[in-house]
Protein backbone atom coordinates (compact mmCIF):
# COMPACT_ATOMS: atom_id res chain seq x y z
CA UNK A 1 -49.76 -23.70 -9.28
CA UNK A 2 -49.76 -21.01 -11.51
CA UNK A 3 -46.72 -20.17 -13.83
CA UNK A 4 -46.98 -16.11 -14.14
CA UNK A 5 -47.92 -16.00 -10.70
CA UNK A 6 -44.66 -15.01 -8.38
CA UNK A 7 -44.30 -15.30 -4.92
CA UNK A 8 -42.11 -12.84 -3.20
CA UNK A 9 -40.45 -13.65 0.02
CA UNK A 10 -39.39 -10.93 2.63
CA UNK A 11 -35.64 -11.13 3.51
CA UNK A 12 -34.59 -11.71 7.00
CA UNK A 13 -33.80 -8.69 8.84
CA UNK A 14 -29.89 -8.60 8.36
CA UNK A 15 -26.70 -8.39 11.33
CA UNK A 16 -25.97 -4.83 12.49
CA UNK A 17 -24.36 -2.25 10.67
CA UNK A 18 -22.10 -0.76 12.66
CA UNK A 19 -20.22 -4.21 12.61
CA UNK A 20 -19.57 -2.98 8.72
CA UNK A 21 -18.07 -0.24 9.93
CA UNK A 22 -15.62 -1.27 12.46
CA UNK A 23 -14.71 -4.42 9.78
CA UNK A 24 -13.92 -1.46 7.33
CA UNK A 25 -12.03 -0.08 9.84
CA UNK A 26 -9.86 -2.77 11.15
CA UNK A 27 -8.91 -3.35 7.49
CA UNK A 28 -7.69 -0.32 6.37
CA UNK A 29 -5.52 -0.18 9.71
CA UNK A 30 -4.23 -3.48 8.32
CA UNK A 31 -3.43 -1.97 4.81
CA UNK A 32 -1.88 0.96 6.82
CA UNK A 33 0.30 -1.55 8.67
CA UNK A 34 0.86 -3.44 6.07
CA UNK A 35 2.19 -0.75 3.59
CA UNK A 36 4.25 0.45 6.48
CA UNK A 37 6.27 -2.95 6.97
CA UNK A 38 6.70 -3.80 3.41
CA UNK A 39 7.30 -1.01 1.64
CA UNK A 40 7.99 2.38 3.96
CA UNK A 41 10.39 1.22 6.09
CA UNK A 42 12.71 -1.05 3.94
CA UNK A 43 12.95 1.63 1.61
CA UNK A 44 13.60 4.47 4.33
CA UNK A 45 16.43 2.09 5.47
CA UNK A 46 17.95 1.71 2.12
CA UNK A 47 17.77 5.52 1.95
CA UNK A 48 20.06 6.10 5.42
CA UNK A 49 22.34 3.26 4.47
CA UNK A 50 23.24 4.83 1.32
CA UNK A 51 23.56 8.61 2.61
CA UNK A 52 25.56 6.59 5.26
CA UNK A 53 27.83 5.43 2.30
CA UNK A 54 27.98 8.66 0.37
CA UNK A 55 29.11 10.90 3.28
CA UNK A 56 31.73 8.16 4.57
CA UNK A 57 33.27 8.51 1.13
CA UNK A 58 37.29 9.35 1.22
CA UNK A 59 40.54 9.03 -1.03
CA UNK A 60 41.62 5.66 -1.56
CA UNK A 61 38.17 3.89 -1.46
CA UNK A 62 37.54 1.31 -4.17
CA UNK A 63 33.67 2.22 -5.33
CA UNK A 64 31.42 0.51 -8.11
CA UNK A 65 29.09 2.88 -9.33
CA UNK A 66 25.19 2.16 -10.40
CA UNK A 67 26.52 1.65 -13.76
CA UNK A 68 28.76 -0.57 -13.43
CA UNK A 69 32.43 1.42 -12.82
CA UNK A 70 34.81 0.01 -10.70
CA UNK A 71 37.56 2.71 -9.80
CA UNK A 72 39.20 4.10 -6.58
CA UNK A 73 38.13 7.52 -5.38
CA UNK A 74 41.00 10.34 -6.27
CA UNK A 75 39.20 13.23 -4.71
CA UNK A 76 36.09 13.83 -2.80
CA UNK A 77 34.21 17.31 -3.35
CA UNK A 78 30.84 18.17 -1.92
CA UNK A 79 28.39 16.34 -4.30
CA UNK A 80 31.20 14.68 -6.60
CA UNK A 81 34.26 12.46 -6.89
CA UNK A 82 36.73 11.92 -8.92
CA UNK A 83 37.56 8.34 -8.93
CA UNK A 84 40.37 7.11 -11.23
CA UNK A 85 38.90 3.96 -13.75
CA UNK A 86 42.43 3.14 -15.47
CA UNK A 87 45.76 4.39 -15.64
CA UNK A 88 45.65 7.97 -15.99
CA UNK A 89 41.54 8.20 -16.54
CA UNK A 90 39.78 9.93 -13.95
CA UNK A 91 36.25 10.67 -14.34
CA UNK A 92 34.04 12.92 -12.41
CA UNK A 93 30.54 11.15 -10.33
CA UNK A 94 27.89 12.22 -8.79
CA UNK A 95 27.99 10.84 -4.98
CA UNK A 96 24.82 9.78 -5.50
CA UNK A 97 25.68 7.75 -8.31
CA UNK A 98 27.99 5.13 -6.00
CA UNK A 99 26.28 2.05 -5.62
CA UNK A 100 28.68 0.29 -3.16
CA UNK A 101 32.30 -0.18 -1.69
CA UNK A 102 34.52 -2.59 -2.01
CA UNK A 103 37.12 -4.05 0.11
CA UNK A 104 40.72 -2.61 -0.52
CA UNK A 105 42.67 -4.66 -3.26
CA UNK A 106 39.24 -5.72 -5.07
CA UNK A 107 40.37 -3.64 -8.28
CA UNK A 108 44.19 -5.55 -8.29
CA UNK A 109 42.85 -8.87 -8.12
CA UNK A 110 40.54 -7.89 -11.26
CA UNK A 111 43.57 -6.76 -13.61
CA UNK A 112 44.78 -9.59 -12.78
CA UNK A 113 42.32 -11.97 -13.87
């Protein structure tokens, strides 16, 4: 037994490695899929329900916008509205800029409260 003396083993000859390959394959195609479900198509949905919603626009709709406004729509123009916010206050919006609708009477049963 001699202490500064090493003994160096061979490895064992190790699996194929075009198995890597295909492994490195079939997870990227997994990634692919994944990224697809999660995060492509949700989002490409969101973006057809809300061009939906801004070309369905018309007078008389009750609309909250990103920020927060709650009006009804006066006038609808090819990328703006003019949706009326209090008495005699209308203010100009981008379409774009219309987050949702609401049912008819939503804006009377908020004065009220």
């Amino acid at each position: 037994m001699n202490l500064f003396e090493t003994t160096a083993y061979a490895a064992e000859a190790g699996g194929a490695q075009g198995d890597a390959g295909l492994i490195n394959l079939l997870f990227l195609g997994g990634f692919v899929v994944i990224f697809y479900f999660l995060l492509w198509r949700p989002q490409s949905k969101r973006r057809k329900e809300h061009q939906t919603l801004m070309s369905s626009l018309s007078k008389g709709d009750e609309v909250v916008t990103a920020g927060g406004l709650v009006g009804q729509v006066n006038k609808v123009e090819d990328d703006f509205i003019k949706v009326q916010v209090a008495g005699n206050v209308e203010l100009r919006i981008q379409k774009s800029a219309v987050g949702a609708t609401l049912p008819k009477g939503t804006i009377k049963t908020l004065d009220e409260s």
